[in-house]
Protein backbone atom coordinates (compact mmCIF):
# COMPACT_ATOMS: atom_id res chain seq x y z
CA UNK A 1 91.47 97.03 77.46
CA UNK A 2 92.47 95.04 74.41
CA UNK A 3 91.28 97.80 72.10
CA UNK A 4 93.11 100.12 73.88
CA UNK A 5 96.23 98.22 73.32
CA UNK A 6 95.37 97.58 69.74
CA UNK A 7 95.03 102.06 69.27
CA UNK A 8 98.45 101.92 71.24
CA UNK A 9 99.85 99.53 68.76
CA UNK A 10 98.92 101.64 65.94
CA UNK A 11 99.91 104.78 67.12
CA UNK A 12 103.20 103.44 67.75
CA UNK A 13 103.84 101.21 65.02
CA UNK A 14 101.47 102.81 61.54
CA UNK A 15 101.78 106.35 62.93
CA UNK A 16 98.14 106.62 62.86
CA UNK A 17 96.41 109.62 64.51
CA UNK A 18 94.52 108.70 67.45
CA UNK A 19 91.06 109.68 65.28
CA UNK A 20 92.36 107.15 62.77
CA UNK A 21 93.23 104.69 65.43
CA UNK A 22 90.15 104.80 67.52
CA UNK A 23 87.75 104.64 64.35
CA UNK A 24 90.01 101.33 63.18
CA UNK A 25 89.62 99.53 66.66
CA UNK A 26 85.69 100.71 67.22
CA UNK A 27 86.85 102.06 70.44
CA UNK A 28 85.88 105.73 71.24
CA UNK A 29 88.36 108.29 71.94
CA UNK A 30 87.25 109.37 75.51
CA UNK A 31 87.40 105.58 76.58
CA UNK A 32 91.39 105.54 74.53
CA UNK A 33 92.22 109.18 76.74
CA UNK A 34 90.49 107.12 79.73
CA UNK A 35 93.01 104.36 79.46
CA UNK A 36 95.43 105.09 77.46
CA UNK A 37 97.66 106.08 80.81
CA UNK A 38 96.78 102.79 82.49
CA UNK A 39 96.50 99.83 79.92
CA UNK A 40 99.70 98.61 79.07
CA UNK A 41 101.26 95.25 77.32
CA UNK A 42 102.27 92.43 79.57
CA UNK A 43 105.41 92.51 78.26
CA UNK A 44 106.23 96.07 79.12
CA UNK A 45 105.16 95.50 82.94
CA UNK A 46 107.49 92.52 83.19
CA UNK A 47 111.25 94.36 82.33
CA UNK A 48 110.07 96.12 85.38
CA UNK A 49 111.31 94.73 88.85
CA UNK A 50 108.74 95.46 91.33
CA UNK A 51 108.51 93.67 94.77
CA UNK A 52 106.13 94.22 98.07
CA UNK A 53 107.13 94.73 101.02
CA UNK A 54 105.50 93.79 104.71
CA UNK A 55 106.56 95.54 107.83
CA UNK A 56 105.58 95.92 111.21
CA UNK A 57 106.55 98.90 112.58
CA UNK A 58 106.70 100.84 116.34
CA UNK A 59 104.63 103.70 116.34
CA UNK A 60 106.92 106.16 116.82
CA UNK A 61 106.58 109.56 115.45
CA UNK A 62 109.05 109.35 112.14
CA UNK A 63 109.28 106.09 112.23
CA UNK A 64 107.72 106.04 107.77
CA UNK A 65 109.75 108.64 106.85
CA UNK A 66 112.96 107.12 108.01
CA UNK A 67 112.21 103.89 106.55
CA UNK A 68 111.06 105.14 103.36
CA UNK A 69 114.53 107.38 103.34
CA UNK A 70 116.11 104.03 103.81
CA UNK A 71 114.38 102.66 101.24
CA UNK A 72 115.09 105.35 98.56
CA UNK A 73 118.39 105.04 99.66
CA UNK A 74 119.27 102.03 98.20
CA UNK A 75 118.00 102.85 95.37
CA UNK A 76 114.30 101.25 95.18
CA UNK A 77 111.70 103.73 93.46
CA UNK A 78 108.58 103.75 96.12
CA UNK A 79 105.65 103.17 93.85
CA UNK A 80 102.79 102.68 96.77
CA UNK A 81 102.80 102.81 100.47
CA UNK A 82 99.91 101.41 102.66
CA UNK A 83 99.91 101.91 106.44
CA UNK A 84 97.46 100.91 108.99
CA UNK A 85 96.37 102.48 112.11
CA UNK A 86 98.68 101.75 114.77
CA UNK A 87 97.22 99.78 117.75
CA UNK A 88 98.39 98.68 121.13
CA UNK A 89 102.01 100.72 119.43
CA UNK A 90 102.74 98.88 116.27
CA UNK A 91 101.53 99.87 112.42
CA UNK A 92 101.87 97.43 109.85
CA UNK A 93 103.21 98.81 106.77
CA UNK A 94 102.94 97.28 102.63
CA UNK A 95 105.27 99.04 100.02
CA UNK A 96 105.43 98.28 96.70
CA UNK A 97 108.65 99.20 95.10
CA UNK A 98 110.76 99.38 91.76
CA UNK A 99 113.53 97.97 92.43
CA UNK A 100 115.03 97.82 89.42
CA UNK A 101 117.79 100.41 90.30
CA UNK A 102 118.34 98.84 93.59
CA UNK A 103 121.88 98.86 94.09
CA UNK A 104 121.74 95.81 96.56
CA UNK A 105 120.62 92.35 96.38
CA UNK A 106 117.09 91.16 98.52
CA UNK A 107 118.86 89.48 101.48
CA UNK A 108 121.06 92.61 102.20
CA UNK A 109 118.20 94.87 101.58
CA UNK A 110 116.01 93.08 104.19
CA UNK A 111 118.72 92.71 106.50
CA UNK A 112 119.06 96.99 105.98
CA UNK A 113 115.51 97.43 107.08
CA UNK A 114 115.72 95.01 110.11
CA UNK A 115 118.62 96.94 111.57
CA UNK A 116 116.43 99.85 111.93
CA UNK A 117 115.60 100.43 115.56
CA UNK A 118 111.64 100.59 115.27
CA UNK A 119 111.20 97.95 112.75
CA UNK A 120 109.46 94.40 114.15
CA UNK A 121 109.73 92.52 110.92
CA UNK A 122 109.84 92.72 107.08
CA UNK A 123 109.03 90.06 104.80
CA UNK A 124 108.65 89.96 101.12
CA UNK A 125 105.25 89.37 100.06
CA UNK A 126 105.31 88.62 96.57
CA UNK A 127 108.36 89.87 93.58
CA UNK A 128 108.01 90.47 89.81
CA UNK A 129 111.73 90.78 89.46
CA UNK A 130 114.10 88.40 87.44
């Protein structure tokens, strides 16, 4: 992963061409177009706000697409969703959102979900924003 970074630097910052790059780092160039798309600088993953999200849901049939409309609605970009298999009526439900366009602040968003009819709870599991 480092070397990656390192090609990444010196595309960006010497202008190198990724031949150039690759041969400079003694990385090869399928491994660079392997992870080139995934490897990224601390830094860079920090500016972004992203917080998880744990909710128990009824399992009732629209139930995730309502919530996730909710969701979008205030302005959180839904980066990954993982649902369970309901049992005994209730799914439990993580998302892990962007919220750095959210146009509300974490309280009123998790009082927003809780006033929807089929959800049980939602908690914040962990949150990378500032």
């Amino acid at each position: 992963m480092v070397k990656t970074l390192e090609v990444k630097k010196l595309l960006q910052r010497d202008r190198m061409s990724i031949l150039d790059a690759v041969s400079k780092t003694g990385l090869s160039r399928s491994a660079f177009y392997k992870y080139r798309d995934a490897v990224f600088p601390f830094h860079s993953i920090v500016k972004e706000r992203i917080l998880t999200v744990f909710l128990q849901l009824e399992d009732r049939s629209g139930t995730l697409a309502t919530l996730l409309q909710a969701v979008a609605e205030m302005g959180c970009n839904i980066l990954t969703i993982h649902q369970t298999i309901p049992i005994q009526g209730r799914a439990n439900v993580t998302l892990s959102l962007d919220v750095t366009a959210m146009d509300v602040d974490l309280d009123m968003f998790l009082q927003q979900l809780k006033k929807l009819d089929f959800v049980e709870s939602a908690d914040v599991v962990s949150s990378g924003s500032s």
